[in-house]
Protein backbone atom coordinates (compact mmCIF):
# COMPACT_ATOMS: atom_id res chain seq x y z
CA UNK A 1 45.68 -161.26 -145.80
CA UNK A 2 46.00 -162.47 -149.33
CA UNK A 3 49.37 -162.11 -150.40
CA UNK A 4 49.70 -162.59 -154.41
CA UNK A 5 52.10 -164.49 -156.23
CA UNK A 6 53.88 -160.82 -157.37
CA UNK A 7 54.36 -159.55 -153.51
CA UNK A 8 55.95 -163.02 -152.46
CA UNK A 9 59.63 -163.31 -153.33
CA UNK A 10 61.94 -165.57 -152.65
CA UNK A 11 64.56 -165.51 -149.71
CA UNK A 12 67.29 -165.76 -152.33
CA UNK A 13 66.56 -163.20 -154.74
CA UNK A 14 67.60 -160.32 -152.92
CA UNK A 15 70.93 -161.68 -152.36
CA UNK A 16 71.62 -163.38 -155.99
CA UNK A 17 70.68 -159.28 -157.35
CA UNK A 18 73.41 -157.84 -155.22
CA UNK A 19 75.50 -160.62 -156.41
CA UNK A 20 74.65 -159.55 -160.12
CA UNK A 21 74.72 -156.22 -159.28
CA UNK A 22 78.57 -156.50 -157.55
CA UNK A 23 79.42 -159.10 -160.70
CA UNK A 24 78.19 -156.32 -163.30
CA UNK A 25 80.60 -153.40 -161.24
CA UNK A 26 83.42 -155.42 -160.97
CA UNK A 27 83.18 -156.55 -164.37
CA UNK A 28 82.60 -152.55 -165.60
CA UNK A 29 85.43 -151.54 -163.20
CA UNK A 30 87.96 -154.13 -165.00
CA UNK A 31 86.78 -152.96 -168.65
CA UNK A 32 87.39 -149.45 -167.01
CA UNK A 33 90.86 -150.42 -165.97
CA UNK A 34 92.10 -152.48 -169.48
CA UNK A 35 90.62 -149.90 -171.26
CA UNK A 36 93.06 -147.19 -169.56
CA UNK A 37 95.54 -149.75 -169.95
CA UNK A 38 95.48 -149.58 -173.75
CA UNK A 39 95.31 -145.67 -173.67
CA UNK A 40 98.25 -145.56 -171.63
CA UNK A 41 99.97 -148.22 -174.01
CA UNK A 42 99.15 -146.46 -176.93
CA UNK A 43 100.27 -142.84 -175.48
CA UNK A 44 103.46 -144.70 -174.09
CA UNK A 45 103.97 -145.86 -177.63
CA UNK A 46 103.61 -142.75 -179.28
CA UNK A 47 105.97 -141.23 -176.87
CA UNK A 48 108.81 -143.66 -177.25
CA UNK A 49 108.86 -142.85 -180.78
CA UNK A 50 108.84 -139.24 -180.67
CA UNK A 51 112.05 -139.84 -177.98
CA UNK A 52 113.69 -142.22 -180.48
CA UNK A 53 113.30 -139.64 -183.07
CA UNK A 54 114.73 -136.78 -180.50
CA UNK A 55 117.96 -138.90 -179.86
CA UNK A 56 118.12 -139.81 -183.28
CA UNK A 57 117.80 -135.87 -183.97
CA UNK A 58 120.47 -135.18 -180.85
CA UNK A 59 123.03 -138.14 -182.43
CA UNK A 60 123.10 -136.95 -185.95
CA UNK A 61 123.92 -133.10 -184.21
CA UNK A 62 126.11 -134.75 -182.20
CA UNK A 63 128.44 -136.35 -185.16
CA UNK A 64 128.37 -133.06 -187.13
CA UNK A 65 129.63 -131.27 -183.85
CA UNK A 66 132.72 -134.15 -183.59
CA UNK A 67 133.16 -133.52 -187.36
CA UNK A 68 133.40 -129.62 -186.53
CA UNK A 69 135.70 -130.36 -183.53
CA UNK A 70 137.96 -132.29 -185.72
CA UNK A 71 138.35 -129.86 -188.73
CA UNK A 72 138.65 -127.15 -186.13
CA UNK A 73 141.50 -129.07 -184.42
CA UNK A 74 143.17 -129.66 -187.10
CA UNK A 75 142.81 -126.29 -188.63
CA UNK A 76 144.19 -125.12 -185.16
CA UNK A 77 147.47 -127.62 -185.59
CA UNK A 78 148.33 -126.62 -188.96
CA UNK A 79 148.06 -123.12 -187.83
CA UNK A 80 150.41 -123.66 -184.50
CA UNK A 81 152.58 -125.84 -187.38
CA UNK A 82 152.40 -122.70 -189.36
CA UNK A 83 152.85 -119.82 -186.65
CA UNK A 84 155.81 -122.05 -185.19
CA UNK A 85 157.91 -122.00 -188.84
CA UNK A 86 157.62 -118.15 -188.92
CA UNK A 87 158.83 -117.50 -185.69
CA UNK A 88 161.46 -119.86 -186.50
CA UNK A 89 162.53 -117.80 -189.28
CA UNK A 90 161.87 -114.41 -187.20
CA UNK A 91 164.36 -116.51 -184.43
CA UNK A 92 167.04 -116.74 -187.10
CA UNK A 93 167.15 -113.13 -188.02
CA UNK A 94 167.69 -112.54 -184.60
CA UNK A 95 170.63 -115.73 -184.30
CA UNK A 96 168.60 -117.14 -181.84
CA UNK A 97 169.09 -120.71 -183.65
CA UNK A 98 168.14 -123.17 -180.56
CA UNK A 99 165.19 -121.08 -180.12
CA UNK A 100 164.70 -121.85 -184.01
CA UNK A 101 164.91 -125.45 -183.87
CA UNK A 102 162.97 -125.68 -181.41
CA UNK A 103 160.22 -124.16 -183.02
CA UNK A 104 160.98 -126.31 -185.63
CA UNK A 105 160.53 -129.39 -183.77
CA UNK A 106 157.43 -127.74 -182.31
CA UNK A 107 155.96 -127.27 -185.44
CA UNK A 108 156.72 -130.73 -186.58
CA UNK A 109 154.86 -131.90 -183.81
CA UNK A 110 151.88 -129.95 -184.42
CA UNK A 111 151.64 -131.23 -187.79
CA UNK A 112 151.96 -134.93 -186.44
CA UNK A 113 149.01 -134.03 -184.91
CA UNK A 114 146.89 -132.90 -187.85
CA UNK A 115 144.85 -135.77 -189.52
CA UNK A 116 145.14 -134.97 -193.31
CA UNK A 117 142.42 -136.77 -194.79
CA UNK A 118 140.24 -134.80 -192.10
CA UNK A 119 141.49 -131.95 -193.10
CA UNK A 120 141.34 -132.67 -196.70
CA UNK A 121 145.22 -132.59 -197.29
CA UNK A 122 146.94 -135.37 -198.62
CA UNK A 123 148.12 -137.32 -196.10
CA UNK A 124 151.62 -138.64 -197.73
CA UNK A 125 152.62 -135.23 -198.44
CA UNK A 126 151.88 -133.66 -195.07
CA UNK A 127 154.06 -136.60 -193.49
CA UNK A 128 156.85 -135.60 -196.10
CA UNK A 129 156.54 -132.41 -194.96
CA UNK A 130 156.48 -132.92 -191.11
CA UNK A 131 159.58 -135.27 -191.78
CA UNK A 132 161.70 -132.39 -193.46
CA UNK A 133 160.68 -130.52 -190.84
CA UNK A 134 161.45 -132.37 -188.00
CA UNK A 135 164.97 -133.63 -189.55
CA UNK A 136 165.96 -129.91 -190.65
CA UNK A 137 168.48 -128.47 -187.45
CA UNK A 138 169.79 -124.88 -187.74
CA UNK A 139 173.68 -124.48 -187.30
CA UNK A 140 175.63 -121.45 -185.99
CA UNK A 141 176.25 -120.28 -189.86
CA UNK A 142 177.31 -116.64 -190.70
CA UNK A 143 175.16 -116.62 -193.48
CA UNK A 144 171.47 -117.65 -192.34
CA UNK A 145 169.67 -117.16 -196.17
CA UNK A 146 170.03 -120.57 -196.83
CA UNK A 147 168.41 -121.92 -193.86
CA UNK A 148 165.84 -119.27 -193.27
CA UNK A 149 164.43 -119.94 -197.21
CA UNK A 150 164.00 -123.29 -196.22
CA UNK A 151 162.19 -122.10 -193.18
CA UNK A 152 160.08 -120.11 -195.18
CA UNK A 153 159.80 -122.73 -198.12
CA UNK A 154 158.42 -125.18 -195.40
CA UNK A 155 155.94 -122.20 -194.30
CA UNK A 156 155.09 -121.59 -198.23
CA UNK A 157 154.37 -125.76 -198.74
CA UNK A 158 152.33 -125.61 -195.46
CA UNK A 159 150.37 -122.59 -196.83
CA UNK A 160 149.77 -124.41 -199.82
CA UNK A 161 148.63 -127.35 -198.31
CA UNK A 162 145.88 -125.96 -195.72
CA UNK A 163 144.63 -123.39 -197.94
CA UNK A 164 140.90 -124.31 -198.90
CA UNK A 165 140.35 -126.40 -201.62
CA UNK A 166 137.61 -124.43 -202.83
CA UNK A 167 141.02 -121.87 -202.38
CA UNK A 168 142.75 -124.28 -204.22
């Protein structure tokens, strides 16, 4: 038998082509993987910005809601402040005066409570006015006019004070 130069191979050669043959998979297999690598980079990228712009979305509601938490307090304290001076003065018709100045003190505190530049009130005359408040005491008197104006005066300067300034 004749064998030609094209039928005769070398040992070697079938062995070095598998070798090529597993070099060119595991080289396709790691583009494969580095490629899905930068996908997954890229989508991870995209998606912390859209989160960073969600929080950033969720912070900014979040400080309007504290700002509407505060104006609502406060609008709640100068109302307790205000509900607390006319039962005062509803106290003195009935000569009930510790029961007044108590709700006089109360409604001092409630003020004390109120921040006025939150509240758009000025805050040196809301502390004048929580200081006359809290420093005004009812007596045993026979005639309760006098005291129950200025009950109703500090009611009137309250009014004045939290109405709205578009109110205003």
């Amino acid at each position: 038998m004749n064998a030609s130069d094209s039928d005769i191979r070398p040992a070697g050669s079938s062995t070095r082509s598998w070798l090529i043959a597993g070099a060119v998979a595991v080289a396709l297999i790691l583009g494969v993987y580095f490629w899905g690598q930068a996908q997954s980079r890229q989508q991870l990228g995209a998606q912390k910005i859209e989160y960073q712009q969600r929080i950033s979305a969720i912070q900014g509601e979040l400080q309007q809601a504290r700002s509407e938490l505060a104006a609502s307090s406060n609008r709640n304290q100068l109302l307790m402040a205000r509900t607390d001076l006319y039962r005062a003065a509803a106290d003195l018709d009935r000569r009930n005066f510790g029961i007044a100045n108590t709700r006089l003190q109360e409604a001092a505190a409630a003020l004390g409570k109120v921040d006025g530049s939150g509240a758009g009130i000025d805050p040196a005359e809301l502390a004048a006015l929580r200081a006359a408040i809290a420093k005004t005491d009812i007596n045993v008197a026979t005639n309760l006019q006098q005291q129950r104006n200025q009950v109703l005066d500090f009611a009137a300067r309250l009014d004045a004070m939290a109405t709205a300034p578009a109110e205003r």
